[in-house]
Protein backbone atom coordinates (compact mmCIF):
# COMPACT_ATOMS: atom_id res chain seq x y z
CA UNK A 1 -56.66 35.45 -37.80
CA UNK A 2 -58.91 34.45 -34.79
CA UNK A 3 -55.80 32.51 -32.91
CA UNK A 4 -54.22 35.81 -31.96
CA UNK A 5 -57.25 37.00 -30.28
CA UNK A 6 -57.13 36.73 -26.73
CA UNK A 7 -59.87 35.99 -23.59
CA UNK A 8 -60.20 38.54 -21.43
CA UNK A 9 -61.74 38.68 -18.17
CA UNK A 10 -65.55 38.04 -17.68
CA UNK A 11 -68.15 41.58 -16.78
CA UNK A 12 -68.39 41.30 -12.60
CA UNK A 13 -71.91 41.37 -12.33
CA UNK A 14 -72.36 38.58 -14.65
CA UNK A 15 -69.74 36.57 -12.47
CA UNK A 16 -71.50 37.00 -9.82
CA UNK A 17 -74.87 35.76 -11.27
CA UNK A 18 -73.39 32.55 -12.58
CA UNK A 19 -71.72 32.29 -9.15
CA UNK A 20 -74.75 32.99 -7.09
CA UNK A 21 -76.70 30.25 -9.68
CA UNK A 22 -74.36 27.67 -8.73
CA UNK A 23 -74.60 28.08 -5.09
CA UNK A 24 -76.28 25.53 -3.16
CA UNK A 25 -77.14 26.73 0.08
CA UNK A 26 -81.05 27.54 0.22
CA UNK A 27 -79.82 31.11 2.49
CA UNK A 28 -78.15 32.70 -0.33
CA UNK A 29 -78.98 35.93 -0.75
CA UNK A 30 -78.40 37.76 -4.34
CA UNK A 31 -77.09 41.60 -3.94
CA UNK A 32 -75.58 42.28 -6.81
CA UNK A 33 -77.13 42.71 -9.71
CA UNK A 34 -78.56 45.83 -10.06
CA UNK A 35 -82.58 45.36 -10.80
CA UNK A 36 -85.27 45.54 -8.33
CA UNK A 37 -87.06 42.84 -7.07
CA UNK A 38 -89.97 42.45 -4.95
CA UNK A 39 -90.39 40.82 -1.51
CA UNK A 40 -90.28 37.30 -2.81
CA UNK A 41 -87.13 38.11 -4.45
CA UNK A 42 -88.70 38.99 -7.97
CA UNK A 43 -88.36 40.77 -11.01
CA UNK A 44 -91.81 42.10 -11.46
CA UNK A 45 -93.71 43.18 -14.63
CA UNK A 46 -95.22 46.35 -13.42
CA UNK A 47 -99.41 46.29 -13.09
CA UNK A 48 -99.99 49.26 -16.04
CA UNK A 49 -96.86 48.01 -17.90
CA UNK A 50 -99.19 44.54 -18.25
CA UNK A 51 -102.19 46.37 -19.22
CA UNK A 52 -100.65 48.67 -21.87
CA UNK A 53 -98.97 45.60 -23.46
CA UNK A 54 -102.19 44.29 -24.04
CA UNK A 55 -103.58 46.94 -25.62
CA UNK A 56 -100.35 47.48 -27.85
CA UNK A 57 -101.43 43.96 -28.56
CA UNK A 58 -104.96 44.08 -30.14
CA UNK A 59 -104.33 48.32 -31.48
CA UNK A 60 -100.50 48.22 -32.97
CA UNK A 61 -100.82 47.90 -36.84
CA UNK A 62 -97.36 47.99 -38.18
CA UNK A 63 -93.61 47.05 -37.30
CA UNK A 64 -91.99 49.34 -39.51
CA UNK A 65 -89.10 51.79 -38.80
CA UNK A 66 -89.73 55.07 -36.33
CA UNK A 67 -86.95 56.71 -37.45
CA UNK A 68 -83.43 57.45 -36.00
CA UNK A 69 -85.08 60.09 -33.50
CA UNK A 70 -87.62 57.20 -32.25
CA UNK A 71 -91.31 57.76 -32.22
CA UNK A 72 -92.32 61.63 -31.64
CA UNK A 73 -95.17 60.44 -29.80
CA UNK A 74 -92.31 59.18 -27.31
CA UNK A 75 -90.35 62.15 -27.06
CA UNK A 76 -93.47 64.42 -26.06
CA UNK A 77 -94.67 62.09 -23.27
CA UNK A 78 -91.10 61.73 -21.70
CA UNK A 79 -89.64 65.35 -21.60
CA UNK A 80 -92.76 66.49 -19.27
CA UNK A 81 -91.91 63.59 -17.13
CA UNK A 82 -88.35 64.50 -16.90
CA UNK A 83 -88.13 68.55 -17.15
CA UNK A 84 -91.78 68.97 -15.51
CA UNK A 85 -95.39 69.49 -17.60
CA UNK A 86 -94.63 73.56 -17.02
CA UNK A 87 -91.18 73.55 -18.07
CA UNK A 88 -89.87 76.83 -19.33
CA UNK A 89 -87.15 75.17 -21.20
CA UNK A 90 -90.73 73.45 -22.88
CA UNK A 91 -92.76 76.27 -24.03
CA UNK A 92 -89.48 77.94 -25.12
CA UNK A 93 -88.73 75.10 -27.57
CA UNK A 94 -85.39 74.19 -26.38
CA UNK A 95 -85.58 70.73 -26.20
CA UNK A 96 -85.22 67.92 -27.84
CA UNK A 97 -85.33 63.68 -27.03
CA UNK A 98 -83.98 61.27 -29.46
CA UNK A 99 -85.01 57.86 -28.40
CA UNK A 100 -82.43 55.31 -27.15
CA UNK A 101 -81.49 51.82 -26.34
CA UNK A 102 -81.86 52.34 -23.01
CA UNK A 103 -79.70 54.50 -21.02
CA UNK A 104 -76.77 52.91 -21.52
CA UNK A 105 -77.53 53.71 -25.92
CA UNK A 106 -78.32 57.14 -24.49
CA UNK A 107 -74.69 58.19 -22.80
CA UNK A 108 -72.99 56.23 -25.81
CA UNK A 109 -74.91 58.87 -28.22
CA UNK A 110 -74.38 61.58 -25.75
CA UNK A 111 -70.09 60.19 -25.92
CA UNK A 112 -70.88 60.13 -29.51
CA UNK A 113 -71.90 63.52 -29.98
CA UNK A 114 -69.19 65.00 -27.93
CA UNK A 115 -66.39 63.11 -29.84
CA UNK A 116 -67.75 64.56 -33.03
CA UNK A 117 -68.71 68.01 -32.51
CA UNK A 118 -66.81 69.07 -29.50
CA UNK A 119 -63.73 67.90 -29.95
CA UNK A 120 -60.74 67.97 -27.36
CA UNK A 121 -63.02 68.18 -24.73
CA UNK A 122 -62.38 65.63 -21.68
CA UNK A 123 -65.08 64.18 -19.48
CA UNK A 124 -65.29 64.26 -15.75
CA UNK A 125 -66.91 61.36 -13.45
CA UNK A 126 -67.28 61.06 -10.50
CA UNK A 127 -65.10 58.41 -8.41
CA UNK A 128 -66.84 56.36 -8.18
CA UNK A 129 -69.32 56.23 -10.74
CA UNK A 130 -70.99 53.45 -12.45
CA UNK A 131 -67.82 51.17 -14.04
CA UNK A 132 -69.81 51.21 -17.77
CA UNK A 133 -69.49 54.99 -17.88
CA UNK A 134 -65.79 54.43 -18.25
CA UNK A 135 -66.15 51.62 -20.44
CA UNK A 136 -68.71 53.97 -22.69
CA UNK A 137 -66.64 57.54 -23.34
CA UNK A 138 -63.61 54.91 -23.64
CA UNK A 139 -64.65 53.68 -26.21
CA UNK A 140 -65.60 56.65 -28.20
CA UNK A 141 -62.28 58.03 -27.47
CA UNK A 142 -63.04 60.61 -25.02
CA UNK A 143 -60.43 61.47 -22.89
CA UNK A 144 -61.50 61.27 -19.20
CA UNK A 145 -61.11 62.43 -15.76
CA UNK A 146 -62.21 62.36 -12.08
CA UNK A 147 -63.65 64.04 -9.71
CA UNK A 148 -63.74 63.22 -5.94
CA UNK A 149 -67.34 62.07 -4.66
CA UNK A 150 -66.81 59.30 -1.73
CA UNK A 151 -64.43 59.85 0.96
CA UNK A 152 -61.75 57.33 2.29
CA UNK A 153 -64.23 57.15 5.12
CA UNK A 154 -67.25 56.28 2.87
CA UNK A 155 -69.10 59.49 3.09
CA UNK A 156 -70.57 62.01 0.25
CA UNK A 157 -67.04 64.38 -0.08
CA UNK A 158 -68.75 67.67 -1.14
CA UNK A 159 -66.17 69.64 -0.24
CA UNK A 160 -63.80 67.96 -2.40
CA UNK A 161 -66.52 67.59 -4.72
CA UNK A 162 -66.45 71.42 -5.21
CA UNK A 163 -63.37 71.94 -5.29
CA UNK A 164 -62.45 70.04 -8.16
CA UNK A 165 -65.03 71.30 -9.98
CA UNK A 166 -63.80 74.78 -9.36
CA UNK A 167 -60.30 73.54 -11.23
CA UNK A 168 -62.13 72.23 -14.28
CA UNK A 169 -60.93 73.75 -17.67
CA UNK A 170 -64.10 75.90 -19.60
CA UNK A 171 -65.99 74.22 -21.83
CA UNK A 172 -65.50 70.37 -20.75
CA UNK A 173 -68.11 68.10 -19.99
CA UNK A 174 -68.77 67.28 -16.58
CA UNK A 175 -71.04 64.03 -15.38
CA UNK A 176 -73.64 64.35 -12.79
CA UNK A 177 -76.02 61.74 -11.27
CA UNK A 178 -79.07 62.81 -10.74
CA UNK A 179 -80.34 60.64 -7.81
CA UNK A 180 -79.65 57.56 -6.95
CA UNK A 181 -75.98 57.46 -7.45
CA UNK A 182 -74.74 54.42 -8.85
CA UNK A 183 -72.72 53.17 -6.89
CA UNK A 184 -72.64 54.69 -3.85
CA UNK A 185 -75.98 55.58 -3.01
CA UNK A 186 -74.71 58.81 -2.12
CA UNK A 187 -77.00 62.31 -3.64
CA UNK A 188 -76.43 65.79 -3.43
CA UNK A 189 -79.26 67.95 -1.37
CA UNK A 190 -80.86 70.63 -2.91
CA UNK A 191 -77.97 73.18 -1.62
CA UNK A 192 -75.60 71.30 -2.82
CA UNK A 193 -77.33 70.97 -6.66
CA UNK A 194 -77.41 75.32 -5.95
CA UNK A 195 -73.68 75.41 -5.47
CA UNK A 196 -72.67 73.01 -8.07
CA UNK A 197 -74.73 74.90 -10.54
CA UNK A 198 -73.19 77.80 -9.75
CA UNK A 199 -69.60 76.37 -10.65
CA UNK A 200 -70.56 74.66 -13.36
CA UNK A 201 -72.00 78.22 -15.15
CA UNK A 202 -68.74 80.22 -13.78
CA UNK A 203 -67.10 77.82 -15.53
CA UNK A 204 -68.63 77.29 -18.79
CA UNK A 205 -69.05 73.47 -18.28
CA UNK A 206 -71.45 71.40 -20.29
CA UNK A 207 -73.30 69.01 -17.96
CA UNK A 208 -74.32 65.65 -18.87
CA UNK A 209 -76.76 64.30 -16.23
CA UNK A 210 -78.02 60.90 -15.85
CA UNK A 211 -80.86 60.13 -14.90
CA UNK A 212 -81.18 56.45 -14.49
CA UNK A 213 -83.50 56.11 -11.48
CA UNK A 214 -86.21 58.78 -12.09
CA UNK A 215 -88.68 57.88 -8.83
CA UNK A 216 -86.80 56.00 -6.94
CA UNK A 217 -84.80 58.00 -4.62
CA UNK A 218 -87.60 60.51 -3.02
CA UNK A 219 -90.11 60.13 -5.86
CA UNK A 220 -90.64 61.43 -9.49
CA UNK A 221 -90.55 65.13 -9.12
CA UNK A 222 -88.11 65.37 -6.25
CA UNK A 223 -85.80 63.40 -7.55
CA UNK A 224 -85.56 65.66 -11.19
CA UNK A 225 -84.52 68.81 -8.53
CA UNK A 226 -81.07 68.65 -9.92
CA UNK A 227 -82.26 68.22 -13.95
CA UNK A 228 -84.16 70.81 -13.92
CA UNK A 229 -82.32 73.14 -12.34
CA UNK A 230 -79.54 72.79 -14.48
CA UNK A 231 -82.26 72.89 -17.71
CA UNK A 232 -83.90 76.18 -16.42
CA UNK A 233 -80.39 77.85 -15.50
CA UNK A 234 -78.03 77.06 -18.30
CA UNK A 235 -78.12 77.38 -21.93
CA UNK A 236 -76.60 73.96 -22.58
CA UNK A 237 -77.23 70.48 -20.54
CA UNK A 238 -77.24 67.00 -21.97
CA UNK A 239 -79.56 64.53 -19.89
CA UNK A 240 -79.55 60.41 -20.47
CA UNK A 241 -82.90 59.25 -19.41
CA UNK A 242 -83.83 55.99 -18.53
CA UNK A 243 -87.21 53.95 -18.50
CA UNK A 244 -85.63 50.75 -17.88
CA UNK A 245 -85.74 50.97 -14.01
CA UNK A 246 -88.84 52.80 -13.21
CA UNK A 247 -91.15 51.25 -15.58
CA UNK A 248 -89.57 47.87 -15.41
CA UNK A 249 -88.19 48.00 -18.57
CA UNK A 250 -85.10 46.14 -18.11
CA UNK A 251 -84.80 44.02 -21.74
CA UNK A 252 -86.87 46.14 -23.63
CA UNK A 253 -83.98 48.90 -23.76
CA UNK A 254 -86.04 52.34 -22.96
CA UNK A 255 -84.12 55.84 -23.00
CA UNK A 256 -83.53 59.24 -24.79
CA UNK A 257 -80.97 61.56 -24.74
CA UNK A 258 -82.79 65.16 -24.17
CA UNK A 259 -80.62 67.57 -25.44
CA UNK A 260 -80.82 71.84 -23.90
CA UNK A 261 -79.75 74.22 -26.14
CA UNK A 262 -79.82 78.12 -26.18
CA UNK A 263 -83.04 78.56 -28.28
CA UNK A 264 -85.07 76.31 -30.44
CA UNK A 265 -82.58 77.30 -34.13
CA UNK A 266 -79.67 75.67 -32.25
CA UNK A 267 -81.51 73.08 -30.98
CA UNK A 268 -82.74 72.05 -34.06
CA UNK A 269 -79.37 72.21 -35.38
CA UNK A 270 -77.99 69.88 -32.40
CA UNK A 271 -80.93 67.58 -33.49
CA UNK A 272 -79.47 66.88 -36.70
CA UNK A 273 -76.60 66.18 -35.62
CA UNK A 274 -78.17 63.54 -33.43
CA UNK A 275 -79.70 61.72 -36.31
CA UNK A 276 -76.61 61.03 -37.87
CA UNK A 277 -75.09 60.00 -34.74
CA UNK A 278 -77.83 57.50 -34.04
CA UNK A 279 -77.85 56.79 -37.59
CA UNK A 280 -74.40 55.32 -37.36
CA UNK A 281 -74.67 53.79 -34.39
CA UNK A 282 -78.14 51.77 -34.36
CA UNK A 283 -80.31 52.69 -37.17
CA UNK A 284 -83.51 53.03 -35.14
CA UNK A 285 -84.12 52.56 -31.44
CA UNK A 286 -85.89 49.39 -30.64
CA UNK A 287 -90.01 50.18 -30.55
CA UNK A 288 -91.42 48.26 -27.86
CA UNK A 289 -90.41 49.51 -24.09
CA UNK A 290 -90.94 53.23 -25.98
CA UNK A 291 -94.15 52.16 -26.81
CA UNK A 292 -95.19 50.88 -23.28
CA UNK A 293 -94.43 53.70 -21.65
CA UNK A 294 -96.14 56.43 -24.29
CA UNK A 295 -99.29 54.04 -23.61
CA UNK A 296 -99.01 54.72 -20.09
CA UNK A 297 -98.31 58.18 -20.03
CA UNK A 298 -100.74 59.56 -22.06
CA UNK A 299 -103.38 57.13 -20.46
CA UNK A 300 -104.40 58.81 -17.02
CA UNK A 301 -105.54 55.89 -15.53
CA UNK A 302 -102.60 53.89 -16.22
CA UNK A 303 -100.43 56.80 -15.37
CA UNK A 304 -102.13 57.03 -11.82
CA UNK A 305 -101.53 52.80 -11.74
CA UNK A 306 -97.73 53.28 -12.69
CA UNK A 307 -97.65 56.12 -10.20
CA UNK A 308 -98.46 53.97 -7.28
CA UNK A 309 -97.08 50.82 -7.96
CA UNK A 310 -93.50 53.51 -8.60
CA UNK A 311 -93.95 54.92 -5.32
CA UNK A 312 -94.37 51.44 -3.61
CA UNK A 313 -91.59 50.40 -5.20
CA UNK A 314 -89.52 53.43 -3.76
CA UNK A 315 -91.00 53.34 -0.30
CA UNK A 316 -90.03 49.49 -0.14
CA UNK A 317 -86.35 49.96 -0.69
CA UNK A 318 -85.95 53.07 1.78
CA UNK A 319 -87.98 50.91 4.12
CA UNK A 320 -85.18 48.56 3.45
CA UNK A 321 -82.42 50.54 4.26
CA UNK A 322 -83.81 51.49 7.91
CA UNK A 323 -84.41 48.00 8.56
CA UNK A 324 -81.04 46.76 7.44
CA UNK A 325 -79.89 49.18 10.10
CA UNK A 326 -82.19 48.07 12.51
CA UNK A 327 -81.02 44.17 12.20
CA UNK A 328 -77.65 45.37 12.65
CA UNK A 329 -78.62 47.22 16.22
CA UNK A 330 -78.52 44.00 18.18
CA UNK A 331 -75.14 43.57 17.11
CA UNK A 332 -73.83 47.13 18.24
CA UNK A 333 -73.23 48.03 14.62
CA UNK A 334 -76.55 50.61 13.77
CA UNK A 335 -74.18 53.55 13.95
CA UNK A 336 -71.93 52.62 11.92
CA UNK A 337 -73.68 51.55 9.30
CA UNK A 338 -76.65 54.48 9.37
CA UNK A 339 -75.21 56.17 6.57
CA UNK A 340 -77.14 53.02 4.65
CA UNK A 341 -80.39 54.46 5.60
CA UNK A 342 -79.56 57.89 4.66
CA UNK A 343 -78.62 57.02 1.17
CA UNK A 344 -81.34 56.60 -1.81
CA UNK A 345 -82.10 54.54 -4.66
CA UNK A 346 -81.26 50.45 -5.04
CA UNK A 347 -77.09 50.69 -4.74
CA UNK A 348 -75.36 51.10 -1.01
CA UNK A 349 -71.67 52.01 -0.68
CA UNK A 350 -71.81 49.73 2.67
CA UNK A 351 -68.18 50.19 4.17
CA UNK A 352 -67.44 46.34 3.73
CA UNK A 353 -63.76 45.81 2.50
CA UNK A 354 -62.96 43.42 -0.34
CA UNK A 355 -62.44 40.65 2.51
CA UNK A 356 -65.20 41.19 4.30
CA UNK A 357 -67.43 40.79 1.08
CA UNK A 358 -65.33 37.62 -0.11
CA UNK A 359 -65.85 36.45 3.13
CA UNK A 360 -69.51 37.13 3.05
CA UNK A 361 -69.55 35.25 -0.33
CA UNK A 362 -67.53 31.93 0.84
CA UNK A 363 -69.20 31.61 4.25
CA UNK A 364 -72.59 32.69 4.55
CA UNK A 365 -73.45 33.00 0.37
CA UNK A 366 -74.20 36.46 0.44
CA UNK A 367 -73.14 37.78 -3.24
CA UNK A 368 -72.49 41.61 -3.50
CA UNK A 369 -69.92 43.80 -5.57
CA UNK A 370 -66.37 43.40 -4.12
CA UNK A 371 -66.18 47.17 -3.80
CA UNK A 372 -69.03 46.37 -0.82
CA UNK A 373 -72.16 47.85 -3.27
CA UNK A 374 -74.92 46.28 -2.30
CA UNK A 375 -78.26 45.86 -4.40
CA UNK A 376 -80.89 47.41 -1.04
CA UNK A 377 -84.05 45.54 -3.29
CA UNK A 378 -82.14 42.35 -2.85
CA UNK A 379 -83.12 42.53 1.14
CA UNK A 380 -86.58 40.79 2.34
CA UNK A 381 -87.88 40.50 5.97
CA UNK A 382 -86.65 36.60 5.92
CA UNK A 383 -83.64 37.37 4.79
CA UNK A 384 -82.55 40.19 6.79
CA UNK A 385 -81.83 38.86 10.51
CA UNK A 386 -79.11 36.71 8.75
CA UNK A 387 -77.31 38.75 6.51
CA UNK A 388 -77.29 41.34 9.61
CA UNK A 389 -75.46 38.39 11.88
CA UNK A 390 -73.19 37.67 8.67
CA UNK A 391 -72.30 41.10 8.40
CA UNK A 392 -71.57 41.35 12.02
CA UNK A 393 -69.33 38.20 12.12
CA UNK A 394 -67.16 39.70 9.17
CA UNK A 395 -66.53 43.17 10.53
CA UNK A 396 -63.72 43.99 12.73
């Protein structure tokens, strides 16, 4: 049966890798894969990530099951972090987290869910979004849509944005980014969250918001303006939360869904549902990451560590961005690239064609996503001054 089963094309990103592996020149410079990396060009583990593993180490008794929902003791430490310690939408009960593997396990429930107890109702991304989004509510059969986000001009189209929204039949799903929008780099301000909030209730649309990159757009609580707003206003929000990013998390798979319903009866009723669609999906979320981070969180000390080292991390790559514009300045090229300094979290829409980035590739070894996103953490001080004379010998 296997002879009829044909090879299809290779994921992009992991291209690139084995590409950028290959490459011999000791200037290549990896921005493309989307993880952050530290000044010497490394995947870090995080300081209070190190010293909660070791205490997971000589305290954990047992590797049994935690259930479908994950461990409580997970749940309560990460909806605080995500809908604030003095949420309303808290104290009122309305809430609910069912761990995940990772973000990515958290939208497929979330697809999941939708498919099975809303059915007929289409999903709306933004174009473009992140390319596994499409990939994810594919393949549970959700029919999809978009929604216009980056101009022709590579600027954040709000207008159009809006508009679309306002054309949106009642009662489907709509998908927001939080921060940090993957890939463009491109986020709403805090007007712009008002207005789309307003549509979205005029229009009875469910939002599903991910939250991929809590911390590293303007820090932890600004960058949840948008979550929470939508928690505190509506009766009904879906939220994918990931740990993977801002604790470091990247193999160990860390996420919920948090679901937002009306009151705490239909929330509890949405919860069961949830446990069956985990159920049949996974089993039980993987413990480990999960574990890390409750070890953290309800620590102070390590909380204040993972604070720090979170908003170094942050501060780095928007230090990045201004200096990528900077390097370009000597080449007459700072204005027209300053919307990369403007933009937040690790992923730049840069305004480089598909040529200019193969070019960048087969000349100067500079690996980045042909639509021209660009990993910012992937920058250092050495290696800056030449990708800035690269970029400025492929432009027009």
């Amino acid at each position: 049966m296997f002879e009829k089963i044909e090879r299809v094309p290779g994921d992009a990103i992991l291209g690139l890798i084995e590409a950028y592996n290959q490459d011999a020149n000791p200037q290549k410079v990896d921005l493309g894969v989307g993880v952050y990396r530290d000044p010497n060009g490394n995947t870090p583990i995080m300081r209070a990530v190190k010293q909660a593993e070791a205490h997971l180490l000589e305290s954990e008794t047992t590797k049994s099951y935690i259930g479908s929902h994950g461990d409580p003791r997970y749940g309560k430490a990460v909806l605080p972090l995500v809908l604030g310690s003095d949420s309303p939408v808290l104290a009122a009960n309305r809430a609910s987290a069912t761990q995940s593997p990772g973000g990515t396990g958290a939208l497929r429930l979330a697809a999941d869910f939708i498919k099975s107890n809303l059915p007929g109702k289409r999903i709306w991304l933004s174009d473009p979004t992140w390319p596994n989004h499409l990939g994810i509510f594919d393949a549970a059969g959700i029919e999809m849509r978009k929604y216009p986000y980056v101009s022709a001009d590579n600027r954040l189209d709000f207008d159009a944005m809006l508009a679309t929204l306002k054309e949106i039949p009642q009662g489907d799903v709509v998908l927001l980014h939080a921060c940090c929008h993957n890939p463009s780099g491109f986020d709403l301000d805090r007007e712009q969250w008002q207005q789309v909030l307003e549509v979205v209730k005029s229009r009875g649309l469910l939002p599903l918001v991910d939250f991929a990159y809590q911390g590293f757009g303007e820090g932890l609580e600004a960058d949840a303006y948008g979550v929470r707003l939508m928690a505190e206003n509506l009766d009904e929000v879906l939220i994918t939360s990931s740990c993977s990013k801002n604790f470091g998390l990247y193999r160990e798979r860390t996420g919920c869904l948090i679901v937002i319903a009306k009151n705490a009866e239909q929330m509890q009723n949405v919860r069961s549902q949830m446990a069956i669609v985990a159920r049949e999906n996974y089993s039980n979320p993987p413990s480990h990451g999960a574990a890390v981070v409750t070890e953290i969180l309800e620590s102070a000390e390590l909380a204040r560590v993972w604070r720090e080292e979170l908003t170094e991390m942050c501060d780095r790559i928007n230090g990045l961005r201004s200096d990528l514009v900077a390097a370009l300045e000597p080449y007459g090229l700072d204005k027209r690239f300053a919307h990369v300094a403007a933009q937040r979290g690790m992923f730049s829409y840069t305004g480089l064609s598909t040529e200019q980035v193969k070019r960048l590739r087969d000349e100067f070894s500079i690996y980045m996503v042909g639509s021209g996103r660009a990993n910012v953490a992937g920058f250092t001080s050495e290696n800056l001054p030449y990708v800035a004379k690269a970029i400025a010998a492929v432009v027009d």
